[in-house]
N, C-alpha and C. Protein backbone atom coordinates (compact mmCIF):
# COMPACT_ATOMS: atom_id res chain seq x y z
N UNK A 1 3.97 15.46 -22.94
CA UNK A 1 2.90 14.55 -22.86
C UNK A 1 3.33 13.21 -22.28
N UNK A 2 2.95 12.23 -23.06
CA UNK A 2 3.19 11.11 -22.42
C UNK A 2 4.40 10.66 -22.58
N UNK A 3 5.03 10.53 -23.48
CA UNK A 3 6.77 10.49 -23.90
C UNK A 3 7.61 10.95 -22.83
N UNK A 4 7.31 12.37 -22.40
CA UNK A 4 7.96 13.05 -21.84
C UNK A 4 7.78 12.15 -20.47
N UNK A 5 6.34 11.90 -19.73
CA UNK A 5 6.40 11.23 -18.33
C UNK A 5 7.45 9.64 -18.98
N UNK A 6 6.84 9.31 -19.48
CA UNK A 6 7.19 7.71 -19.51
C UNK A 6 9.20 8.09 -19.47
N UNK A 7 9.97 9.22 -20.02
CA UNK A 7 11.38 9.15 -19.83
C UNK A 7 11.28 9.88 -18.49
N UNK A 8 10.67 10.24 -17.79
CA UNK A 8 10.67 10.71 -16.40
C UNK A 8 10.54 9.97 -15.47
N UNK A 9 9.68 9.19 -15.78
CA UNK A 9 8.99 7.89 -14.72
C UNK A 9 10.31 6.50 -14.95
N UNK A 10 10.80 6.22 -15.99
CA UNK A 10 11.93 5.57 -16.26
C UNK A 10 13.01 5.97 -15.92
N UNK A 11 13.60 7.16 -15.91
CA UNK A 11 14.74 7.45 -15.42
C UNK A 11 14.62 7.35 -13.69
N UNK A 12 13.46 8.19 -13.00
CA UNK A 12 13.20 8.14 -11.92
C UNK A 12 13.09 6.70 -10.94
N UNK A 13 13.00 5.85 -11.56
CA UNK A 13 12.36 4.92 -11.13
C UNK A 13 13.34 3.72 -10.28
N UNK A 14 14.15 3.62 -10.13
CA UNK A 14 15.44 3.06 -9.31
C UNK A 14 15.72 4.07 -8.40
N UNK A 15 15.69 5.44 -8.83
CA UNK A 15 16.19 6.43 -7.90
C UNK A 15 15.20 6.74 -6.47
N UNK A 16 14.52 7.26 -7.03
CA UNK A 16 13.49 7.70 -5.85
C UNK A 16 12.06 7.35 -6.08
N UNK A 17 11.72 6.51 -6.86
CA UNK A 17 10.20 5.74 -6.39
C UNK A 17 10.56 4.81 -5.52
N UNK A 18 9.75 4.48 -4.18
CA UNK A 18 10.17 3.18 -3.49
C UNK A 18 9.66 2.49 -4.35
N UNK A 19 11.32 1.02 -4.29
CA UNK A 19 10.85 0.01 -5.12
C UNK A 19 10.03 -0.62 -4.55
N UNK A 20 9.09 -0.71 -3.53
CA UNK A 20 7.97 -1.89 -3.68
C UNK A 20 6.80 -1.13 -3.82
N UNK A 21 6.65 0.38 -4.04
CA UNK A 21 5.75 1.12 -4.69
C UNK A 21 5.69 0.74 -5.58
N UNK A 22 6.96 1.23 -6.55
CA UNK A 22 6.75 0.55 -8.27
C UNK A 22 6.38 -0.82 -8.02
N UNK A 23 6.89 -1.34 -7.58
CA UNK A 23 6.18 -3.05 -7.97
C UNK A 23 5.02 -2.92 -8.04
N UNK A 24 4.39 -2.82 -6.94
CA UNK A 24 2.59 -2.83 -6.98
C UNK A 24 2.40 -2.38 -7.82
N UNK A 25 2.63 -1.29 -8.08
CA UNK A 25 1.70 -0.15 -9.19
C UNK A 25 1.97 -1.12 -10.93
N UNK A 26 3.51 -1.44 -10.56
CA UNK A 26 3.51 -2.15 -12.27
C UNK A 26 2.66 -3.53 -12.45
N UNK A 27 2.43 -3.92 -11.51
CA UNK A 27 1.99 -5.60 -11.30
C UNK A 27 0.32 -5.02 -11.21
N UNK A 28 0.01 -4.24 -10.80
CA UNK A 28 -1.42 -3.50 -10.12
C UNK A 28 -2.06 -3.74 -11.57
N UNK A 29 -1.21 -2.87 -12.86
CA UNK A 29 -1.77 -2.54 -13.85
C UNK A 29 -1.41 -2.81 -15.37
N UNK A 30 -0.38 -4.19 -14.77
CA UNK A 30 0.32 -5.35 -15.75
C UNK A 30 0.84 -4.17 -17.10
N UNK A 31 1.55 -3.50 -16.55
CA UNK A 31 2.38 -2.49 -17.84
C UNK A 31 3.61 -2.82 -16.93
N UNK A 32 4.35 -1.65 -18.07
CA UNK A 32 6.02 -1.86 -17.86
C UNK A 32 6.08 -0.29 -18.46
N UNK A 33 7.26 0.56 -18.09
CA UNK A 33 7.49 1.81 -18.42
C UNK A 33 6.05 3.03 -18.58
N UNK A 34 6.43 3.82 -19.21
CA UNK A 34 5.57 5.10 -19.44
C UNK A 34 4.73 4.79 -20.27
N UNK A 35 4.95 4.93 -21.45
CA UNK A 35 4.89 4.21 -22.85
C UNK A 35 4.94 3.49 -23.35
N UNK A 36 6.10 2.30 -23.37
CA UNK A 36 6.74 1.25 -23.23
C UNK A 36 7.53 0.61 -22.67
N UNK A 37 8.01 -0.37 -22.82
CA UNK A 37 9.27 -1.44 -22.12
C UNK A 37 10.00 -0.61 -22.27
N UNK A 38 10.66 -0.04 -23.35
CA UNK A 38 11.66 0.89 -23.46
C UNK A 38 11.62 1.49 -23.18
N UNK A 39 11.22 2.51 -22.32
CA UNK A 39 11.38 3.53 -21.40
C UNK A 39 12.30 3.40 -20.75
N UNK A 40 12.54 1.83 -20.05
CA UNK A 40 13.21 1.75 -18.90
C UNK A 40 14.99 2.22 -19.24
N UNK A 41 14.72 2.49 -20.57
CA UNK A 41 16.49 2.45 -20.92
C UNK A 41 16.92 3.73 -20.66
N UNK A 42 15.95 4.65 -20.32
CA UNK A 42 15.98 6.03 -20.13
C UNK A 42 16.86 6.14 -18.15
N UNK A 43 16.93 4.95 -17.96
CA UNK A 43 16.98 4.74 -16.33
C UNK A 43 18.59 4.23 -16.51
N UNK A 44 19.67 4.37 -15.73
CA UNK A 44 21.14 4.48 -15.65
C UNK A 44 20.95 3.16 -15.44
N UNK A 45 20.40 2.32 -14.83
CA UNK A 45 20.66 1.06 -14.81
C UNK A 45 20.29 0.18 -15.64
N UNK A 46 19.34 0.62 -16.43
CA UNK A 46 18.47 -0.72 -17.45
C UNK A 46 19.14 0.10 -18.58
N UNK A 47 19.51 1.18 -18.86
CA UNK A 47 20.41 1.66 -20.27
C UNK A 47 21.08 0.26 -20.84
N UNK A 48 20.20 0.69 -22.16
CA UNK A 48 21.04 -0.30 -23.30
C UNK A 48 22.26 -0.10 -24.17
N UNK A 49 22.95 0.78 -23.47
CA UNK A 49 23.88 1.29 -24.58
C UNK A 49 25.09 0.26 -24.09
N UNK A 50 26.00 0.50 -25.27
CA UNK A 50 27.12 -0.71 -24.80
C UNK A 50 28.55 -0.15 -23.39
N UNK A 51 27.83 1.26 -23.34
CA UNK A 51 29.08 1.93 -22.49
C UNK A 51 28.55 2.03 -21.11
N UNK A 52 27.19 0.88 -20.98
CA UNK A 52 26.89 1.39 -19.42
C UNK A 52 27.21 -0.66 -18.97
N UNK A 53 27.90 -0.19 -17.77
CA UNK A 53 28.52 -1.13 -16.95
C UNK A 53 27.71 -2.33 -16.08
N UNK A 54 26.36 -1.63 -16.18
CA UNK A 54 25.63 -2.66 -14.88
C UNK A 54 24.91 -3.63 -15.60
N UNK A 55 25.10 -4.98 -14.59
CA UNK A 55 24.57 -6.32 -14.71
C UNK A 55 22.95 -6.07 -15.03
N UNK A 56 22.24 -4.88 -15.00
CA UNK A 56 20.77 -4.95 -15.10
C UNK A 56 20.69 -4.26 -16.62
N UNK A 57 22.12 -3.82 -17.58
CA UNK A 57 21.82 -2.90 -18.37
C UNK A 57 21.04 -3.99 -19.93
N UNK A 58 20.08 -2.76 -20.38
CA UNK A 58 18.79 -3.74 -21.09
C UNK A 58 17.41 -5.01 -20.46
N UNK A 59 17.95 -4.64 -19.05
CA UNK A 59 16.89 -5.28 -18.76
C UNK A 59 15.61 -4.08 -18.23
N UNK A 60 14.63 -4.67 -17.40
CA UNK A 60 13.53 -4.05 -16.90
C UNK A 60 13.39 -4.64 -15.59
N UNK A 61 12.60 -3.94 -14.50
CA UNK A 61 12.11 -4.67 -13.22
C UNK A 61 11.30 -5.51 -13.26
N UNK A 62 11.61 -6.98 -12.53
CA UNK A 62 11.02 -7.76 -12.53
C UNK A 62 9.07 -7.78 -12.49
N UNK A 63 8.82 -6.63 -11.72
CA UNK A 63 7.66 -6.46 -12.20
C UNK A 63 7.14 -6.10 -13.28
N UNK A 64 7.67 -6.15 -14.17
CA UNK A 64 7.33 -6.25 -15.55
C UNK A 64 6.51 -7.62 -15.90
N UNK A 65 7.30 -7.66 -15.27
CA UNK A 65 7.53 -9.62 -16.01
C UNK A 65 5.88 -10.51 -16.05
N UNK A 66 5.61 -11.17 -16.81
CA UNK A 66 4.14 -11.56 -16.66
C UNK A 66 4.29 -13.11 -15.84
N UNK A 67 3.26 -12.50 -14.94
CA UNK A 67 3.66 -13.38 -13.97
C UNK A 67 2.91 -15.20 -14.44
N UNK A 68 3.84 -16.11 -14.00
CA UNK A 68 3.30 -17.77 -14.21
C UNK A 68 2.66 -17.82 -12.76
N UNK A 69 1.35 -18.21 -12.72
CA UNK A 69 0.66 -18.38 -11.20
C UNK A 69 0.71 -19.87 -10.74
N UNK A 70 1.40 -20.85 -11.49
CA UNK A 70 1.75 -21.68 -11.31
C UNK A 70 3.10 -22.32 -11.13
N UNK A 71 3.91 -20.97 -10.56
CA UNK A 71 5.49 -21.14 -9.96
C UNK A 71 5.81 -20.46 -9.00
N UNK A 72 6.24 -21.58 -7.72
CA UNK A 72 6.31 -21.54 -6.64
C UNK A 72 7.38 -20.52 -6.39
N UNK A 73 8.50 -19.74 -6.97
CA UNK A 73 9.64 -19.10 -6.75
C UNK A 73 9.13 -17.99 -7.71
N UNK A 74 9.01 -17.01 -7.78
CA UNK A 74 9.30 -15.72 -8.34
C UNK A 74 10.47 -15.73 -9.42
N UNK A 75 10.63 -15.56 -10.15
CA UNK A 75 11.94 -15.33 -10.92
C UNK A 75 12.37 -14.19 -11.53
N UNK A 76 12.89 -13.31 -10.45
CA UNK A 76 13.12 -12.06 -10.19
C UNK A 76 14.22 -11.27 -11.70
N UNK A 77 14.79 -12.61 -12.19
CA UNK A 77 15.97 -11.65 -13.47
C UNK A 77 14.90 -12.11 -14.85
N UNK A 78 13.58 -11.97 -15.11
CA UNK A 78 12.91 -12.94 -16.23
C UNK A 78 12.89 -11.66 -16.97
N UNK A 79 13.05 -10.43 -16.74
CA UNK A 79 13.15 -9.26 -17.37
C UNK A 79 14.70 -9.19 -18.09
N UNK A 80 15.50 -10.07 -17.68
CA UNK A 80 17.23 -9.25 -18.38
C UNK A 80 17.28 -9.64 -19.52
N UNK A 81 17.57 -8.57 -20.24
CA UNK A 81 18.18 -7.91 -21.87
C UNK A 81 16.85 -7.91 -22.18
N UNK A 82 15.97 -8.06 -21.97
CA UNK A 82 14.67 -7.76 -23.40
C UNK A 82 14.63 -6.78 -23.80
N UNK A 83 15.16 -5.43 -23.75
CA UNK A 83 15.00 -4.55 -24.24
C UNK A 83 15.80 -4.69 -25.67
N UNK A 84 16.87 -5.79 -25.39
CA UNK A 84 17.56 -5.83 -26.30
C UNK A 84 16.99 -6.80 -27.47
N UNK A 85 15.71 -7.44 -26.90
CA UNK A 85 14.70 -8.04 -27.80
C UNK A 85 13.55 -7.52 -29.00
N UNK A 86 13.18 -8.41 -29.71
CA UNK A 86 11.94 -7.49 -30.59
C UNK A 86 10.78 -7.14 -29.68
N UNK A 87 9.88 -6.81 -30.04
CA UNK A 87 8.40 -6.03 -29.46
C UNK A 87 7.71 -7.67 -29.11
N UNK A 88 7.86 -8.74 -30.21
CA UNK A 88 6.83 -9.43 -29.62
C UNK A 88 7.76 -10.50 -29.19
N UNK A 89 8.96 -10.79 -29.51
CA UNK A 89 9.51 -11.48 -28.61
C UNK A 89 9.56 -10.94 -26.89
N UNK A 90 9.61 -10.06 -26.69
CA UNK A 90 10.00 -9.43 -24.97
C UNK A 90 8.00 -9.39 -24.99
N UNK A 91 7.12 -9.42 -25.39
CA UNK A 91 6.07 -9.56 -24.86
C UNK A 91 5.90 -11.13 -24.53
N UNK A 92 6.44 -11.90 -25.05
CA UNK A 92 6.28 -13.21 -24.35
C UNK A 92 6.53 -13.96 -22.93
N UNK A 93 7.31 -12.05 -22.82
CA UNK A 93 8.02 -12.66 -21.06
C UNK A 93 7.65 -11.76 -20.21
N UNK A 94 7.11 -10.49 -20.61
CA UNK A 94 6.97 -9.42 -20.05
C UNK A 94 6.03 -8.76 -20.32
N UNK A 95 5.07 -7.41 -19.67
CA UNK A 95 4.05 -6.24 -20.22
C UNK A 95 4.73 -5.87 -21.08
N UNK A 96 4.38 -5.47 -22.32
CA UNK A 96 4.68 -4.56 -23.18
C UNK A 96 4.61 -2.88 -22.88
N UNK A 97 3.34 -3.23 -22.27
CA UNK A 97 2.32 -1.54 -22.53
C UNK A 97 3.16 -0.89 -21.72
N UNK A 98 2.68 0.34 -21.98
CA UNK A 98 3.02 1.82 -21.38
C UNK A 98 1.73 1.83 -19.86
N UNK A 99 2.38 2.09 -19.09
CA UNK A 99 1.71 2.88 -17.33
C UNK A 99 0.58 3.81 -17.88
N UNK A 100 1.06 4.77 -19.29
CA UNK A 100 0.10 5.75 -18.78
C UNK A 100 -0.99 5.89 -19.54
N UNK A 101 -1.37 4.85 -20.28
CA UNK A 101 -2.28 4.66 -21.42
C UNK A 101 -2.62 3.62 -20.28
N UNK A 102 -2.66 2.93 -19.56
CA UNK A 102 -3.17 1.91 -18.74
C UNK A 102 -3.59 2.35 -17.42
N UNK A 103 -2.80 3.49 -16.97
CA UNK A 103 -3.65 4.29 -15.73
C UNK A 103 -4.71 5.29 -16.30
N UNK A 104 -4.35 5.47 -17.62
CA UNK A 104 -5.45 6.45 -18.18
C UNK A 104 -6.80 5.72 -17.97
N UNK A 105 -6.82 4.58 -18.92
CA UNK A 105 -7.95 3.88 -18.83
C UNK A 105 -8.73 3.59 -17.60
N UNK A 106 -7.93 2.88 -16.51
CA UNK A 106 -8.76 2.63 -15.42
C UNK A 106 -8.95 3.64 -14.32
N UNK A 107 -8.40 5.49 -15.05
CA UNK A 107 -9.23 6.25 -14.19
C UNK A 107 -10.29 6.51 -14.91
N UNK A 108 -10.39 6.29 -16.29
CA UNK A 108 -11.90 6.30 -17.14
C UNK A 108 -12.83 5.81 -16.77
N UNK A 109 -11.88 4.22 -16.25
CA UNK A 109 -13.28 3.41 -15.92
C UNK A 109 -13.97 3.69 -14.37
N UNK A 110 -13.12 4.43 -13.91
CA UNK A 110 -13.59 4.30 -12.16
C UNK A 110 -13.79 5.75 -12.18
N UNK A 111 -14.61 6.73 -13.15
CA UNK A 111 -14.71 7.97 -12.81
C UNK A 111 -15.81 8.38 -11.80
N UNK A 112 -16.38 7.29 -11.64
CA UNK A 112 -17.70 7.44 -10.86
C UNK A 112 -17.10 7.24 -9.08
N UNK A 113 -16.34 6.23 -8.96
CA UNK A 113 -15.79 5.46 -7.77
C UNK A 113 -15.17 7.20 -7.52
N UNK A 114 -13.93 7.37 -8.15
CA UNK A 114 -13.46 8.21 -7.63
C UNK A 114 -14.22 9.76 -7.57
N UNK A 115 -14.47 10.02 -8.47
CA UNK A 115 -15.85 11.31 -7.84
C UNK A 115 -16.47 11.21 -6.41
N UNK A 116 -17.35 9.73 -6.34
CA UNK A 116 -17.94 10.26 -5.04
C UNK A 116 -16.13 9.95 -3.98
N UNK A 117 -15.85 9.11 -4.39
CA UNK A 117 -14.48 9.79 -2.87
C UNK A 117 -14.48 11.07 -2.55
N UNK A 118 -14.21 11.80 -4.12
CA UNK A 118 -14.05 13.12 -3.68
C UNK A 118 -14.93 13.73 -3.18
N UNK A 119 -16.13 13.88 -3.17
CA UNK A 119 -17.20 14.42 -3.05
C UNK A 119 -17.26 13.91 -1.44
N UNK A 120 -17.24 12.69 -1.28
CA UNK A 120 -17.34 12.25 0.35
C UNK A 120 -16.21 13.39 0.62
N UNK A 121 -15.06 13.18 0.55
CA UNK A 121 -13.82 13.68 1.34
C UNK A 121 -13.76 15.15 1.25
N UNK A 122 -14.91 15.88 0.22
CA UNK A 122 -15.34 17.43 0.60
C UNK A 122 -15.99 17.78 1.63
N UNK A 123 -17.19 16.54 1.94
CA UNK A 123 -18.38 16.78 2.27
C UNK A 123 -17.70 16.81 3.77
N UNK A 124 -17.35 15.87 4.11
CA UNK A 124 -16.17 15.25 5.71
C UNK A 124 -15.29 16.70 6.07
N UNK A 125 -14.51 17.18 4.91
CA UNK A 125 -13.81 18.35 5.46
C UNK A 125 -14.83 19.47 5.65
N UNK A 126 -16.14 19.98 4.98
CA UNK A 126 -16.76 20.72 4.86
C UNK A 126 -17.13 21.01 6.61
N UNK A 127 -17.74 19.71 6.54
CA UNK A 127 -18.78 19.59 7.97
C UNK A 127 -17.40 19.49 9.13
N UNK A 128 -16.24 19.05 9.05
CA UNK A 128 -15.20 19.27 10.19
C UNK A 128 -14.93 20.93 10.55
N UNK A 129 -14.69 21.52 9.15
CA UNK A 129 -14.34 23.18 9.25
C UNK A 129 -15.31 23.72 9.75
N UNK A 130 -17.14 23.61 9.93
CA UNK A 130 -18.10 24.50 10.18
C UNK A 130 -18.38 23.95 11.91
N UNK A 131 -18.03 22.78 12.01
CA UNK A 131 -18.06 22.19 13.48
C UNK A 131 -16.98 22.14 14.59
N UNK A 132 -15.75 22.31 13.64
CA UNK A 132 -14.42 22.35 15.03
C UNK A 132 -13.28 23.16 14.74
């Protein structure tokens, strides 16, 4: 279920999502991980354990991070160690939520938007296959 994506989508997520895919999509829908922030520890680089080596370990991607719209510079490390933080301390700097309880919702809310797409993009292939 969702556990299972959110350590899939976290481990995956340095490796082979393009990173400025993930950005959008995390910034798109102001979450962080699958499930949670912690997901990301499921990922070789944000691992919180004390035997992993990298300068990013316990942190999250900066798109996490909740953005100040009133600072001129980005501050790309505002994610490092929070994992190693409490729940509502690392929400003060960052999404908490889980991706897939937050993409769930706003395909709930857009079931109508996306239906007729589909329905257009039947109707378009329908009438291409009977005409060419």
């Amino acid at each position: 279920g969702a556990a299972r994506f959110g350590v899939i989508s976290a481990h995956l997520g340095a490796e082979i999502w393009p990173r400025p895919c993930r950005n959008i999509c995390l910034l798109q829908f102001s979450c962080c991980g699958g499930v949670s922030y912690k997901d990301w520890s499921q990922n070789m680089y944000f691992n919180c354990t004390p035997a992993n080596p990298s300068q990013e370990r316990c942190s999250v991607p900066f798109s996490c991070c909740l953005q100040d719209t009133h600072q001129a510079v980005v501050n790309t490390q505002c994610g490092w160690g929070v994992q190693a933080r409490g729940y509502l301390e690392a929400g003060a700097v960052i999404y908490t939520s889980g991706c897939v309880d937050t993409l769930g919702s706003w395909i709930h809310g857009n079931l109508l938007l996306l239906g007729g797409i589909a329905l257009g993009l039947g109707f378009f292939f329908c009438v291409f296959f009977l005409f060419f």
